[in-house]
N, C-alpha and C. Protein backbone atom coordinates (compact mmCIF):
# COMPACT_ATOMS: atom_id res chain seq x y z
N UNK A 1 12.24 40.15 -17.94
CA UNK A 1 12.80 38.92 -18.43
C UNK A 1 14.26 38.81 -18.02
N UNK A 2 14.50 37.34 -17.55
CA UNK A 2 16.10 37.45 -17.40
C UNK A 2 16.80 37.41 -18.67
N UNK A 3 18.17 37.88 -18.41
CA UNK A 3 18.84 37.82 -19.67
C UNK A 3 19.59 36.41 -19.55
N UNK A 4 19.94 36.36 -20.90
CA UNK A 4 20.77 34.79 -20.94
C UNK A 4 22.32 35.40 -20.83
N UNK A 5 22.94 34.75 -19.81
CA UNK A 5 24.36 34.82 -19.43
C UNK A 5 25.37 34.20 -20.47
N UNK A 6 24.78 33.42 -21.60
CA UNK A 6 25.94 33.16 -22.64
C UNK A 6 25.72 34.82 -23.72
N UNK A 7 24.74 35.16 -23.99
CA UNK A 7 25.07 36.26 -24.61
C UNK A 7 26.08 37.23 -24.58
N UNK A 8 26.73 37.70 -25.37
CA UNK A 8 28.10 38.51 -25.32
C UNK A 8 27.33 40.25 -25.71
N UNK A 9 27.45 41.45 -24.82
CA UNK A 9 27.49 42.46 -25.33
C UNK A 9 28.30 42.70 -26.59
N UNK A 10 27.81 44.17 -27.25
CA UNK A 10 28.82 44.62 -27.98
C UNK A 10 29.63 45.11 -27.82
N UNK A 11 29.92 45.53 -26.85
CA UNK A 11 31.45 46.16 -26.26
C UNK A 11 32.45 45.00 -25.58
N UNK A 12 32.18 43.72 -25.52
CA UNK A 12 32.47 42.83 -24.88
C UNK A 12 32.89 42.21 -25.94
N UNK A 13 32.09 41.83 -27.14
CA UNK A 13 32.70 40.75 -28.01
C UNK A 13 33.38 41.96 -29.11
N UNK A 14 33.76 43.60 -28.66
CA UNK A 14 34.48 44.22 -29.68
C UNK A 14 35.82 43.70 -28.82
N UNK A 15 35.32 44.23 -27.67
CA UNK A 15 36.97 43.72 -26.77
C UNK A 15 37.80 42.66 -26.70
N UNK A 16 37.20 41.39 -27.31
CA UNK A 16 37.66 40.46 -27.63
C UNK A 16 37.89 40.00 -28.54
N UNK A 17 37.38 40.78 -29.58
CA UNK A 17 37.94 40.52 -31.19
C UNK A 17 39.35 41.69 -31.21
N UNK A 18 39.45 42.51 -30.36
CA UNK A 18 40.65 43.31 -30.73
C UNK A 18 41.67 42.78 -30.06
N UNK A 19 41.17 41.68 -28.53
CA UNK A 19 42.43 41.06 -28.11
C UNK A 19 42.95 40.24 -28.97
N UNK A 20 42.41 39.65 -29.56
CA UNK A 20 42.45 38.19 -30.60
C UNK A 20 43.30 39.11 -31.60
N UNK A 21 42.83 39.92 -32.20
CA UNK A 21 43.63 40.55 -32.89
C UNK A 21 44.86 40.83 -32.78
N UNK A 22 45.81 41.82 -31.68
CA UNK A 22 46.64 41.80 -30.98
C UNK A 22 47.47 40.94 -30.78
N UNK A 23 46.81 40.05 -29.68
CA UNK A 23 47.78 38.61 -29.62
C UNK A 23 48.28 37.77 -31.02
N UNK A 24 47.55 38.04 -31.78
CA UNK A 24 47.91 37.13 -32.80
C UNK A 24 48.95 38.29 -33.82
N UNK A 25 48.77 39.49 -33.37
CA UNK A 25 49.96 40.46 -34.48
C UNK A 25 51.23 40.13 -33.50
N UNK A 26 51.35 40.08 -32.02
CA UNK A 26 52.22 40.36 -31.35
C UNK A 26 52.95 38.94 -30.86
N UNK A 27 51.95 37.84 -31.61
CA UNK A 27 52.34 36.30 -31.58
C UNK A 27 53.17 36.23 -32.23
N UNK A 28 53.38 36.75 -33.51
CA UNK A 28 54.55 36.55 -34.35
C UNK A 28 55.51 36.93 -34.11
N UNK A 29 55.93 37.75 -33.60
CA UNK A 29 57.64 38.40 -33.05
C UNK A 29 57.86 37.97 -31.83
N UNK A 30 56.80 37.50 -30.83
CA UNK A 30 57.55 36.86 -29.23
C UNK A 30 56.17 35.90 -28.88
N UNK A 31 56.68 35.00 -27.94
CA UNK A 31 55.66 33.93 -27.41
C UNK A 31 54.31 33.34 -27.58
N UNK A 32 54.80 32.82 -29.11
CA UNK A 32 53.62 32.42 -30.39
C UNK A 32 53.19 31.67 -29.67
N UNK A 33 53.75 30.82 -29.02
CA UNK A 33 53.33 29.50 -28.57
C UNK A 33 52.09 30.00 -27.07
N UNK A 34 51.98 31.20 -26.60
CA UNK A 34 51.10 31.22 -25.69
C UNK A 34 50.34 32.23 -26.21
N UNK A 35 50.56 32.75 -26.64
CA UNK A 35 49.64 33.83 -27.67
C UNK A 35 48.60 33.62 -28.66
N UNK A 36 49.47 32.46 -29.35
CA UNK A 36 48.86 32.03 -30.64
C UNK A 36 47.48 31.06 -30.10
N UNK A 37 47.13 30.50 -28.95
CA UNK A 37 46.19 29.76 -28.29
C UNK A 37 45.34 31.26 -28.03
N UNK A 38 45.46 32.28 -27.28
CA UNK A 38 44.95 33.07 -26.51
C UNK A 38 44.06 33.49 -27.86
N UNK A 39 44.93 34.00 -29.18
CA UNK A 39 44.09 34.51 -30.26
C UNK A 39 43.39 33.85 -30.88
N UNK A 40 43.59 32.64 -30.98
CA UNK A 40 42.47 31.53 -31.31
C UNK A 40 40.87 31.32 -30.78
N UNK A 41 41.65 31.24 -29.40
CA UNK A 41 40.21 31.17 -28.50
C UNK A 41 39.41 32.67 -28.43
N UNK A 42 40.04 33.78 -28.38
CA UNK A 42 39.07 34.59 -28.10
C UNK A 42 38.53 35.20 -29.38
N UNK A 43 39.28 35.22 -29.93
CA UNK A 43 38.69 35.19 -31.79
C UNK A 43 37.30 34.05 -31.79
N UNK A 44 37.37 33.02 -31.59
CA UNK A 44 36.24 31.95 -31.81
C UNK A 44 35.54 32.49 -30.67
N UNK A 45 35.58 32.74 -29.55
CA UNK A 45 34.26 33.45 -28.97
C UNK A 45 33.93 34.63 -28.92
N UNK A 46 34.61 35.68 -29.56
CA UNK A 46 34.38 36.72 -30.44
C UNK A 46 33.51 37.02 -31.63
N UNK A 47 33.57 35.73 -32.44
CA UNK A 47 32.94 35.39 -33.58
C UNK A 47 31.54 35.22 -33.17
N UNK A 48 31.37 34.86 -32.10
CA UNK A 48 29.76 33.91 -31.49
C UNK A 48 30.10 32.52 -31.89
N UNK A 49 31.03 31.95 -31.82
CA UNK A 49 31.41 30.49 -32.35
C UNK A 49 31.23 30.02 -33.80
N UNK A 50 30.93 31.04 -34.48
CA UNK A 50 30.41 30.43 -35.64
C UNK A 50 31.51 31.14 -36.45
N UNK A 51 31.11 30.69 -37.86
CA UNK A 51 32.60 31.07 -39.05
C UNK A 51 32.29 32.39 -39.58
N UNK A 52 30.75 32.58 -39.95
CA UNK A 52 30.24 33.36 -40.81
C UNK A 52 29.99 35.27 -40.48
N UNK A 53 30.33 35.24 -39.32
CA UNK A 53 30.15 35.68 -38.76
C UNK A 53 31.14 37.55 -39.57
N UNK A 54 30.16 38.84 -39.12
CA UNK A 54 31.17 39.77 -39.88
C UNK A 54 31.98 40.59 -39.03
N UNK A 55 33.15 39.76 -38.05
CA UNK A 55 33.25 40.72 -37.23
C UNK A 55 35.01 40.54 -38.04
N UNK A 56 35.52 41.39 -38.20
CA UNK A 56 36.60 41.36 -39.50
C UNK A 56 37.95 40.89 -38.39
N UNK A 57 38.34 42.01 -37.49
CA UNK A 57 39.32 41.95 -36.53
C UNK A 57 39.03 40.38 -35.45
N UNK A 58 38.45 39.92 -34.82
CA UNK A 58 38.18 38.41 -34.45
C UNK A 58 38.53 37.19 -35.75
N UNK A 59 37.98 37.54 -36.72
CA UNK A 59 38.12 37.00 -37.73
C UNK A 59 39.83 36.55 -37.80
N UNK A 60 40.36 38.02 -38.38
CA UNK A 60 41.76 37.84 -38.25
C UNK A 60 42.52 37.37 -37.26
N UNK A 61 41.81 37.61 -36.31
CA UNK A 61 42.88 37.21 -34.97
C UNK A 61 42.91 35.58 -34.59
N UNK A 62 41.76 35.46 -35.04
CA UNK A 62 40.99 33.61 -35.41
C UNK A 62 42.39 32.91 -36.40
N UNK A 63 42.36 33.55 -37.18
CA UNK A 63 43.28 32.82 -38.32
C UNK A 63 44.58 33.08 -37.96
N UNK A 64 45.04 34.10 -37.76
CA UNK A 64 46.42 34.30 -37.27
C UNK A 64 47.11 33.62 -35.69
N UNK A 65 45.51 33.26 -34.88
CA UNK A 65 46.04 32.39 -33.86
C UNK A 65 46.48 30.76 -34.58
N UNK A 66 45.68 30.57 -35.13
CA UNK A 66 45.63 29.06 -35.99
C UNK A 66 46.93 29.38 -36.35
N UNK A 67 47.72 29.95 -37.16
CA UNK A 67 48.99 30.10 -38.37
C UNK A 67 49.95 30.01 -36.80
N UNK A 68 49.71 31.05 -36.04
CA UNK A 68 50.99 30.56 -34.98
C UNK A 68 51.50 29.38 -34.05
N UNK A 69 50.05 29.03 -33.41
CA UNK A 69 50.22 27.87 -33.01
C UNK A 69 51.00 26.97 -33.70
N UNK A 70 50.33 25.88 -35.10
CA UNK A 70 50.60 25.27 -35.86
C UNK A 70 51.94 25.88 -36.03
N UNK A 71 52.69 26.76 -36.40
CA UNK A 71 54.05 27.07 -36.62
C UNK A 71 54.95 26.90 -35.21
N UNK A 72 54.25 27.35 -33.59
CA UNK A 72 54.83 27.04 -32.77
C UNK A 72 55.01 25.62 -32.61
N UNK A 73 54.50 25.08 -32.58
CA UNK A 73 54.07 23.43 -32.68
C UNK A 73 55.34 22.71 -33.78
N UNK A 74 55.77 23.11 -35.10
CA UNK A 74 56.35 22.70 -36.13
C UNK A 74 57.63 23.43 -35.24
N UNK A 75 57.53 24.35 -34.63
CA UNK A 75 59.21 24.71 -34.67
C UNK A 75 59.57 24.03 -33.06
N UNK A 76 58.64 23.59 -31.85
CA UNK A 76 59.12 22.93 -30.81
C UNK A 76 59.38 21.63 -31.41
N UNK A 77 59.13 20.80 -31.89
CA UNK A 77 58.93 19.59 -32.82
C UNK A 77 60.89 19.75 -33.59
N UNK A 78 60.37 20.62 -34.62
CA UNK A 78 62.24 21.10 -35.09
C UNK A 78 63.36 21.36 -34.04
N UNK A 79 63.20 22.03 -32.79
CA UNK A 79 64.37 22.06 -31.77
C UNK A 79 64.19 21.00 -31.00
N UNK A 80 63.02 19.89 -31.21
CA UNK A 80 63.46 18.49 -30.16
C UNK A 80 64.49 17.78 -31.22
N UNK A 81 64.14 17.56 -32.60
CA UNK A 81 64.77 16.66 -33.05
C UNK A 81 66.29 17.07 -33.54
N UNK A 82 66.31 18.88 -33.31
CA UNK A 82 67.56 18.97 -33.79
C UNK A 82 68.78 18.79 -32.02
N UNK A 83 67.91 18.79 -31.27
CA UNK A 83 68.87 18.12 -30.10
C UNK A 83 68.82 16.55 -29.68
N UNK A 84 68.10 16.58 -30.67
CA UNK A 84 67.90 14.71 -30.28
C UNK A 84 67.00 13.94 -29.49
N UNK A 85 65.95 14.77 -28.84
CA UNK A 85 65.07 14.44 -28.46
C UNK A 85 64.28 13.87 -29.08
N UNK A 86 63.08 12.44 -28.30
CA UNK A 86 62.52 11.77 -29.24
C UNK A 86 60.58 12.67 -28.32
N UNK A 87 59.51 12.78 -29.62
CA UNK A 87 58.98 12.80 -28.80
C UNK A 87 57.60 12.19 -28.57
């Protein structure tokens, strides 16, 4: 039987719940704003796309990409308007 090419091994979707993880610890002290996307996304296909899912580290890295973004986002937003930029 062929295998289906969306399926994720387990060593594959561990490796990507620990990047997600990572990026999103190492989002917070330097370059949230490209990090905080990277841990988002590979957290959600880490998970298998779904919420319920028990993979703990994707999980976290899922939520902690969400918290940085949204904060990168609020603080480019705060240095346009504190130079006067409209946007």
């Amino acid at each position: 039987m062929a295998s289906n090419s969306r399926t994720h091994s387990p060593s594959n979707t561990s490796a990507l719940s620990w990047v997600s993880l990572i990026c999103g610890i190492i989002g917070f002290f330097t370059l949230g704003i490209i990090l905080g996307p990277i841990a988002l996304i590979t957290g959600w296909i880490a998970m298998g796309k779904r919420f319920n899912s028990g993979n703990v580290p994707a999980m976290i890295g899922f939520i902690l990409g969400a918290v940085i973004t949204v904060l990168a986002i609020i603080a480019l937003i705060g240095g346009a308007a504190v130079y006067g930029m409209s946007i």
